[in-house]
Protein backbone atom coordinates (compact mmCIF):
# COMPACT_ATOMS: atom_id res chain seq x y z
CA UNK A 1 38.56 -78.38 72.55
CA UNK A 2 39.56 -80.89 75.21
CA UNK A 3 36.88 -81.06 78.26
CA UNK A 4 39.65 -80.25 80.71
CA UNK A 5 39.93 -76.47 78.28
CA UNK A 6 36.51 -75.51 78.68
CA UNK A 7 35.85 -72.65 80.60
CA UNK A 8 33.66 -73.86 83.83
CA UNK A 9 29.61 -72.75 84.25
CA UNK A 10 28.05 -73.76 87.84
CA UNK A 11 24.66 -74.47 86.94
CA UNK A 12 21.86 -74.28 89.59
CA UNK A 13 18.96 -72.17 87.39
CA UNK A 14 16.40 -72.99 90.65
CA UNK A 15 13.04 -72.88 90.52
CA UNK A 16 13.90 -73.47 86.48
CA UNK A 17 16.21 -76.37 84.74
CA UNK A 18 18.52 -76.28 81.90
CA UNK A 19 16.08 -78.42 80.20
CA UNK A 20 13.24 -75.47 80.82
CA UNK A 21 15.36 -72.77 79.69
CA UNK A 22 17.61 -74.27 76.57
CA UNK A 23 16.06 -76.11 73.82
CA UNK A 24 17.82 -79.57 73.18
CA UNK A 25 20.13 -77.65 70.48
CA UNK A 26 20.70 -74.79 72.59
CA UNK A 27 21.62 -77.39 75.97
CA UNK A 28 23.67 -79.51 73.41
CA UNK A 29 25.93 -76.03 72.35
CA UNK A 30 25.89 -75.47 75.98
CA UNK A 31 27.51 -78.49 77.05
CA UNK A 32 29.77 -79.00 73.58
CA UNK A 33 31.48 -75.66 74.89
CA UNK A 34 31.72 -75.49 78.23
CA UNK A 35 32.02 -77.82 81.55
CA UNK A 36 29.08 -77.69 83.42
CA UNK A 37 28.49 -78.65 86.93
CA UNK A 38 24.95 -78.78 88.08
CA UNK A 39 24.49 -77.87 91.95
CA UNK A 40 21.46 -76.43 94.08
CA UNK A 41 21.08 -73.76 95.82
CA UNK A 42 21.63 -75.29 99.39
CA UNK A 43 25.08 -77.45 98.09
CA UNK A 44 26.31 -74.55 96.21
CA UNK A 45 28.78 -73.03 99.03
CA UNK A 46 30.19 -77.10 99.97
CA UNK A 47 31.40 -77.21 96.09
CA UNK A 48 34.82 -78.52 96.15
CA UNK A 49 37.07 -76.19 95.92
CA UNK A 50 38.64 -76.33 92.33
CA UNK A 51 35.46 -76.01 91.19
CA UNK A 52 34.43 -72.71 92.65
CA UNK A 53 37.88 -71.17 92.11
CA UNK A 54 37.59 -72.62 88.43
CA UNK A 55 34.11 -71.14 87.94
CA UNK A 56 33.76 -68.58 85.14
CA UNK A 57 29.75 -68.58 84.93
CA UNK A 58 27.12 -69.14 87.69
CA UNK A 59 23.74 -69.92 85.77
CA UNK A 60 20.96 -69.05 88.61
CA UNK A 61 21.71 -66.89 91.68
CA UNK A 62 22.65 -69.49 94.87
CA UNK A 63 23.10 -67.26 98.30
CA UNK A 64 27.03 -66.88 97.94
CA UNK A 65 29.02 -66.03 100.79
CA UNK A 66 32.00 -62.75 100.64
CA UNK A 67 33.94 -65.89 101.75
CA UNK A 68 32.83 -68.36 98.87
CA UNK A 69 33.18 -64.95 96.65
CA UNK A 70 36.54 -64.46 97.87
CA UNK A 71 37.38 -67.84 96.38
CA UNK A 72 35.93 -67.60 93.17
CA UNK A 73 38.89 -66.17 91.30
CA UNK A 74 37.86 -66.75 88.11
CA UNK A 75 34.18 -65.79 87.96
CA UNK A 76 32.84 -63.19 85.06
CA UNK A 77 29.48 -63.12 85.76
CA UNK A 78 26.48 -64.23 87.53
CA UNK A 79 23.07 -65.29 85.19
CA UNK A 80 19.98 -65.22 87.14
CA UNK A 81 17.57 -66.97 85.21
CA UNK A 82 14.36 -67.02 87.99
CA UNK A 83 15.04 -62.66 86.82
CA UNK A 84 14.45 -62.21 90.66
CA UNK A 85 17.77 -59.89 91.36
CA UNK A 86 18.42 -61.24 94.67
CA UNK A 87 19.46 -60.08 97.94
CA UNK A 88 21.61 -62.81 98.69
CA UNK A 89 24.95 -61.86 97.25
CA UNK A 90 27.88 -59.21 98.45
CA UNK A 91 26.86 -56.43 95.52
CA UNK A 92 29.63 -53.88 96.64
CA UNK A 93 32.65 -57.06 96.14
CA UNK A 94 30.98 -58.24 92.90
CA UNK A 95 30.79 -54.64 91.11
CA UNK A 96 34.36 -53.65 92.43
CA UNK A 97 35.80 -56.84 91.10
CA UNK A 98 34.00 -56.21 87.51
CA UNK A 99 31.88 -59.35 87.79
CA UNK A 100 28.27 -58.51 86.13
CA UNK A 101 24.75 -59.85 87.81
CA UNK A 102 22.68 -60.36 84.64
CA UNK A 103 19.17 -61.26 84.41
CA UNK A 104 16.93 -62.18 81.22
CA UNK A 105 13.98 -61.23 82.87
CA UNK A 106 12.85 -59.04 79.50
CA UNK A 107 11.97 -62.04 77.69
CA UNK A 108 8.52 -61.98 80.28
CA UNK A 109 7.55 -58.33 78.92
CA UNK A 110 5.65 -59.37 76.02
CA UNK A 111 3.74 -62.03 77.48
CA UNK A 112 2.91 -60.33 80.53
CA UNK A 113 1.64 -56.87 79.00
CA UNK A 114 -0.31 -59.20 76.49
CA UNK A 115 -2.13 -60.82 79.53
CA UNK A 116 -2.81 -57.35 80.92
CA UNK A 117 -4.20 -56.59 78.11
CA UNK A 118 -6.85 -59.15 78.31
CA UNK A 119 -7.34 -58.48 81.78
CA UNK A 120 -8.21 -54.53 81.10
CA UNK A 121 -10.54 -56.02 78.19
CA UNK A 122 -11.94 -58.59 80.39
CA UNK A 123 -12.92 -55.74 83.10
CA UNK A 124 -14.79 -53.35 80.51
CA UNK A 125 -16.83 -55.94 78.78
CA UNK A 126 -17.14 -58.66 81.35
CA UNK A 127 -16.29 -61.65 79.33
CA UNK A 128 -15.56 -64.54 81.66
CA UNK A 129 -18.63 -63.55 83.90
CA UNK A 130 -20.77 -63.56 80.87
CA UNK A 131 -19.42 -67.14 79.47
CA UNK A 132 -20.02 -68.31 82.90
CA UNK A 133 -23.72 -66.93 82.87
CA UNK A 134 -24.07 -68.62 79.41
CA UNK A 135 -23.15 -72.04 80.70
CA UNK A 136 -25.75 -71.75 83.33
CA UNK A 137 -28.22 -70.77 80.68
CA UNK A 138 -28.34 -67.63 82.73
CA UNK A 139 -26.69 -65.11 79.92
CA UNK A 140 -28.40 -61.42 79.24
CA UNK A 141 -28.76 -60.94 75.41
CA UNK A 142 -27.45 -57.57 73.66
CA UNK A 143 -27.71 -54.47 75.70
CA UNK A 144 -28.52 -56.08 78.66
CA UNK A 145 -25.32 -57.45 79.19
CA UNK A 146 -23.63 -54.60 78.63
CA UNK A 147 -24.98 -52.52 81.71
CA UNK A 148 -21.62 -52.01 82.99
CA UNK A 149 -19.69 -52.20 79.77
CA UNK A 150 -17.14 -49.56 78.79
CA UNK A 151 -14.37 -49.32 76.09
CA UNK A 152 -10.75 -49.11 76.44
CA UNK A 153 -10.02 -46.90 73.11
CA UNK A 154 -9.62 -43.76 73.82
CA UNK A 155 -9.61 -44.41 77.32
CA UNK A 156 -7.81 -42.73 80.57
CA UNK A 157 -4.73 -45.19 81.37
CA UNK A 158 -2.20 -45.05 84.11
CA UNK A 159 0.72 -47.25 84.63
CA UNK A 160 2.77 -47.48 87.71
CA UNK A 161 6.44 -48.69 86.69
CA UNK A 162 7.64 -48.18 83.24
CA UNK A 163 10.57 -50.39 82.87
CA UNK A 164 10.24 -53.72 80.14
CA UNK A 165 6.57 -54.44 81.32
CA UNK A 166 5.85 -51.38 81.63
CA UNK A 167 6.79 -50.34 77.87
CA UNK A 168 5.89 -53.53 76.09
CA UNK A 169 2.38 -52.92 77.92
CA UNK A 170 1.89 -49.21 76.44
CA UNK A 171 3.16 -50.58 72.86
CA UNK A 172 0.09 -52.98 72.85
CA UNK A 173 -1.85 -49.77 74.18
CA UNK A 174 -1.06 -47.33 71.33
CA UNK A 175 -3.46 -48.74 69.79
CA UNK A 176 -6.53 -48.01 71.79
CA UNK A 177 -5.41 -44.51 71.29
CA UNK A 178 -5.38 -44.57 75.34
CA UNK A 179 -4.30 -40.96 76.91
CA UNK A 180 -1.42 -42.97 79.27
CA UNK A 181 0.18 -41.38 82.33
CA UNK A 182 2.69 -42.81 83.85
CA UNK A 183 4.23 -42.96 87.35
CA UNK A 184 7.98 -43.92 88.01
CA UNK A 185 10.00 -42.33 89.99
CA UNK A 186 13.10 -43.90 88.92
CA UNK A 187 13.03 -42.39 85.30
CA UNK A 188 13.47 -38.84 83.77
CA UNK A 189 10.44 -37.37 82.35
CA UNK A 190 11.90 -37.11 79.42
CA UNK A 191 12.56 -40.72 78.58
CA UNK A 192 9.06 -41.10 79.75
CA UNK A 193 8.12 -38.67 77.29
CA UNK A 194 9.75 -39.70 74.14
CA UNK A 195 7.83 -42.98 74.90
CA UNK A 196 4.76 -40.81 73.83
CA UNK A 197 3.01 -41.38 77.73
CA UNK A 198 2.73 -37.96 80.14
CA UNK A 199 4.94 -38.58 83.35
CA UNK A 200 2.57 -38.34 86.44
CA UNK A 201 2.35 -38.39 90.24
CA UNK A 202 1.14 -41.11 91.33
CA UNK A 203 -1.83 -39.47 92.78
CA UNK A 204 -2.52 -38.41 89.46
CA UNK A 205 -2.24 -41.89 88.14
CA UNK A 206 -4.26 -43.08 90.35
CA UNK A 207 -6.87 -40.25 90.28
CA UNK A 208 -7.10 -39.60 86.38
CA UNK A 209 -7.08 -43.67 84.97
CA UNK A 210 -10.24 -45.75 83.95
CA UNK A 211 -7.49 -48.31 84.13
CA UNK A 212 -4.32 -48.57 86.09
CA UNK A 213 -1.48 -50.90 85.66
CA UNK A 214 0.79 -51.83 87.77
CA UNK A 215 4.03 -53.14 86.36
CA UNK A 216 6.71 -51.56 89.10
CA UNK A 217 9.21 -54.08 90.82
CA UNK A 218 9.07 -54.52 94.81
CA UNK A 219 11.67 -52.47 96.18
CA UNK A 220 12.82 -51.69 99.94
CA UNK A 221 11.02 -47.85 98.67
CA UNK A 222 7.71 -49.03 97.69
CA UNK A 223 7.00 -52.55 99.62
CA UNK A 224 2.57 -52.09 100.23
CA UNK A 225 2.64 -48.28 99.46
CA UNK A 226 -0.05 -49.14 97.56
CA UNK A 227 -3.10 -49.42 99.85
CA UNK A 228 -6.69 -47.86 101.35
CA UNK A 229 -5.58 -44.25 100.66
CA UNK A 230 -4.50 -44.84 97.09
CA UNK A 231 -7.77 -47.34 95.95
CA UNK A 232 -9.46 -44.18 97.62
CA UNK A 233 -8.59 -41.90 95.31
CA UNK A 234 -9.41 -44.25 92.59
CA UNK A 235 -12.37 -43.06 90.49
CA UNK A 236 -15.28 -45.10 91.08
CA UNK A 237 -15.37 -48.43 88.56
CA UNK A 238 -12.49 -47.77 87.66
CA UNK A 239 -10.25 -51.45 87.25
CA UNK A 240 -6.71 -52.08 88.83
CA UNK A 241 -4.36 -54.23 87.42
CA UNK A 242 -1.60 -56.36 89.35
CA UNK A 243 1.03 -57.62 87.17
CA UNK A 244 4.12 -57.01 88.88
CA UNK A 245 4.15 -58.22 92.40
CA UNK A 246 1.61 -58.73 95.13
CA UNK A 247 4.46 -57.17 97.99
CA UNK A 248 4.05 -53.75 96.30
CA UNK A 249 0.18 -53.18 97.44
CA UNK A 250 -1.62 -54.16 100.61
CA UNK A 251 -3.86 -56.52 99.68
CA UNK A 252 -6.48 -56.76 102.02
CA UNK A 253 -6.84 -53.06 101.51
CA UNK A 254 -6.90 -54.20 97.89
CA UNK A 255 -9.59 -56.77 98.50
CA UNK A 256 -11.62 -54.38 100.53
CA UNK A 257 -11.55 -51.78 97.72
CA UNK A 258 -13.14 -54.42 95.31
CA UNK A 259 -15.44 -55.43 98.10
CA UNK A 260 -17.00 -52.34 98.17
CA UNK A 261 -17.54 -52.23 94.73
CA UNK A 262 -15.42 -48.93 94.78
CA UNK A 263 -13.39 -50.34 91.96
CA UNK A 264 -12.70 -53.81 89.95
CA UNK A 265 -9.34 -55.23 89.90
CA UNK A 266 -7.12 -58.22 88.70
CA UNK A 267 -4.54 -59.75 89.65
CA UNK A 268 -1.96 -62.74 88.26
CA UNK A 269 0.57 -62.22 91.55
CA UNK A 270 -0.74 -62.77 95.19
CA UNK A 271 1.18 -62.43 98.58
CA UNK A 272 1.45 -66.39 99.22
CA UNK A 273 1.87 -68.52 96.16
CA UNK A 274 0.27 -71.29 95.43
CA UNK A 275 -2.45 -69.70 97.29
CA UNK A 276 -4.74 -71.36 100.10
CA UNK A 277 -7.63 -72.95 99.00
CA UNK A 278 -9.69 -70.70 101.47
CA UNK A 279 -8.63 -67.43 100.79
CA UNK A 280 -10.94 -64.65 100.66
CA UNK A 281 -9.85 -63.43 97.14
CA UNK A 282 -11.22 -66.56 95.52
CA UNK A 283 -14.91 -65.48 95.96
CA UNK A 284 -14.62 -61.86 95.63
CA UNK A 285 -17.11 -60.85 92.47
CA UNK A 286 -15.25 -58.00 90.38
CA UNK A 287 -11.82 -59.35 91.20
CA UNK A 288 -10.76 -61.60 87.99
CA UNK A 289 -7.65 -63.80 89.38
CA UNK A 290 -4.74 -65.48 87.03
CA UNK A 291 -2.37 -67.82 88.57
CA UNK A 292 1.00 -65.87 88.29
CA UNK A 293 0.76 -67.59 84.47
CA UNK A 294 0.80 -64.17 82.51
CA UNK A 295 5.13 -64.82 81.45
CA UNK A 296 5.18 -68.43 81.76
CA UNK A 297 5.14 -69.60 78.10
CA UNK A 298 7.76 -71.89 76.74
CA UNK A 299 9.09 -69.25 74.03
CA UNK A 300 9.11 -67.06 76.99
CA UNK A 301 11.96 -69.59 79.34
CA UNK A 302 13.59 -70.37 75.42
CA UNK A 303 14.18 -66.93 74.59
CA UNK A 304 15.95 -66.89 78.12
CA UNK A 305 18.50 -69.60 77.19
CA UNK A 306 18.78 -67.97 74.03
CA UNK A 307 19.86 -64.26 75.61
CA UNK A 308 21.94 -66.27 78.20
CA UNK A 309 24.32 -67.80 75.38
CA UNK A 310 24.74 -64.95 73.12
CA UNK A 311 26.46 -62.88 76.70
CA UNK A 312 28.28 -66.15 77.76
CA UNK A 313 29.58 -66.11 74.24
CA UNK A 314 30.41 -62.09 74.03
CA UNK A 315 31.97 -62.12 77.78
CA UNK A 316 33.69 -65.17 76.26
CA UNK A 317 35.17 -62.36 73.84
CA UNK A 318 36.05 -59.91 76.42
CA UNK A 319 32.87 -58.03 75.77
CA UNK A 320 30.22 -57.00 78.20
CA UNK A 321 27.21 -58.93 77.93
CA UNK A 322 24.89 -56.96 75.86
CA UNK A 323 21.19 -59.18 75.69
CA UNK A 324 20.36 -59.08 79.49
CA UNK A 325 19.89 -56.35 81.99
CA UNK A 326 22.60 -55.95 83.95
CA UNK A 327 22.42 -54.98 87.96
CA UNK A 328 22.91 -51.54 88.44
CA UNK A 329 25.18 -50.96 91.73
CA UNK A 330 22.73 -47.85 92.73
CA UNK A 331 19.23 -50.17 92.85
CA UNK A 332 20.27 -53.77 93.10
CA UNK A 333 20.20 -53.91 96.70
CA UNK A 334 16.89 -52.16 96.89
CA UNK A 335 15.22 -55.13 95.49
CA UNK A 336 12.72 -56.67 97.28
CA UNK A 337 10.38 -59.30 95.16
CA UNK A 338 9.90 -63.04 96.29
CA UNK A 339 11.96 -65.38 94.79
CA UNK A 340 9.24 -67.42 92.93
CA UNK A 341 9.42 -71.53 94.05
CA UNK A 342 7.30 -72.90 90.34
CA UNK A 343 7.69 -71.97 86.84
């Protein structure tokens, strides 16, 4: 196909790069069928002009303008690969004209439910206190090290958001033979049902669990509804787990609650990121801290590249893209997790 016949893709993937997301084979199929023109974020609304009106694919999600989306005559879709759906675009214009928001952000499920996982297991037996103890010769041998050890089969689970995290996390649960309730206010209890979990209030959720999860996007609903009241009603040792987003609880309140010793908790998200050296959460004992690392695994960002071709290719079709989640126009808007700035 001559260069000048290739449908146009704006690329500008930010915090993440081509080279992150597409393998060399998938970047080279890429660029063998399409033009791409790589941008940022901050140049993307002085494009010339031919380019945005020529645009059939935006790769990332740049702020765009209802002006600079008035001009784009020829855009299908928009593929936000940070899987952030952003507040930074005219929804209402984009779903009348048929354009789809897609974002690949399922390809994180796995790893971060997996990570969870650990987390839970780390809280009921103690392990990375207990290595550390071992290093300072300092370790308690047998039953002794186990005063405050408890298992996970069979045990009282609740989980707070039950969208791809939320379900990849109770497929790694079935089996500890947990009893699982789950809080989400955006689903039918029947889906939540044939999923084999109880649907839940969330005081229940938070009342009932020896562990609670908490998978649920920040939304304009929810932003820090999770704070002093609800660690309150937490049963006493009982471990909360932050996987999501650090804007959906209050975190001092969250911090406080470990303090006491009223529950444990762990967390891979926190409300600044990187976080300052001299925060208190660094020294808090019962509060086991991850880096926001739990998705961010290489077959993780090359899955992504791999779901973002196979829609390209089917919208190329005149199909609807099929591998990514697509915006829906009644919760897009609602939205409300940081944009993350580091892979």
């Amino acid at each position: 196909m001559p260069e000048t016949a290739k449908p146009l893709v704006i690329s500008c993937p930010e915090p993440r790069t081509l080279d992150l997301i597409l393998s060399p084979e998938q970047l080279a199929l890429l660029r063998d069928k399409y033009r791409i023109v790589e941008t940022t974020d901050a140049a993307f609304a002085s494009l010339p002009q031919d380019v945005l009106s020529e645009a059939r694919y935006i790769v990332g999600q740049p702020p765009v303008s209802p002006e600079t989306l008035a001009g784009m005559t020829s855009l299908r879709c928009v593929a936000n690969v940070e899987t952030n759906l952003l507040n930074n675009m005219p929804y209402d214009t984009l779903f009348e004209r048929g354009i789809h928001v897609i974002t690949p952000g399922a390809v994180f499920a796995e790893p971060v439910a997996e990570l969870g996982l650990a987390m839970a297991l780390n809280l009921a037996r103690d392990i990375v206190d207990a290595d550390l103890a071992f290093r300072r010769g300092e370790e308690l041998w047998g039953g002794d090290g186990n005063q405050s050890a408890r298992l996970l089969s069979g045990a009282d689970v609740g989980i707070i958001g039950f969208g791809d995290l939320g379900r990849a996390l109770n497929r790694l649960l079935s089996g500890f033979r947990t009893k699982t309730k789950v809080y989400d206010p955006w689903l039918p209890p029947s889906i939540l049902r044939d999923h084999g979990v109880e649907p839940a209030s969330l005081d229940a959720v938070l009342s009932d669990s020896d562990y609670v999860f908490v998978m649920a996007s920040v939304t304009s609903d929810n932003q820090g509804f999770l704070g002093a009241d609800a660690f309150a009603k937490m049963r006493k040792g009982a471990a909360f787990i932050l996987l999501s987003r650090a804007g959906i609880v209050d975190f001092d309140a969250l911090m406080d609650a470990v303090r006491s010793g009223h529950i444990l908790a762990a967390s891979d998200v926190f409300p600044d990121e990187p976080l300052a050296k001299d925060h208190p959460v660094r020294t808090i004992p019962g509060f086991l801290r991850s880096a926001h690392r739990a998705g961010a695994l290489d077959i993780a960002f090359k899955r992504m590249g791999d779901m973002v071709l196979e829609d390209l290719d089917l919208m190329d079709r005149g199909l609807p893209p099929m591998r990514c989640k697509r915006a829906e126009r009644e919760t897009v808007a609602r939205m409300r997790s940081k944009p993350v700035s580091r892979n």
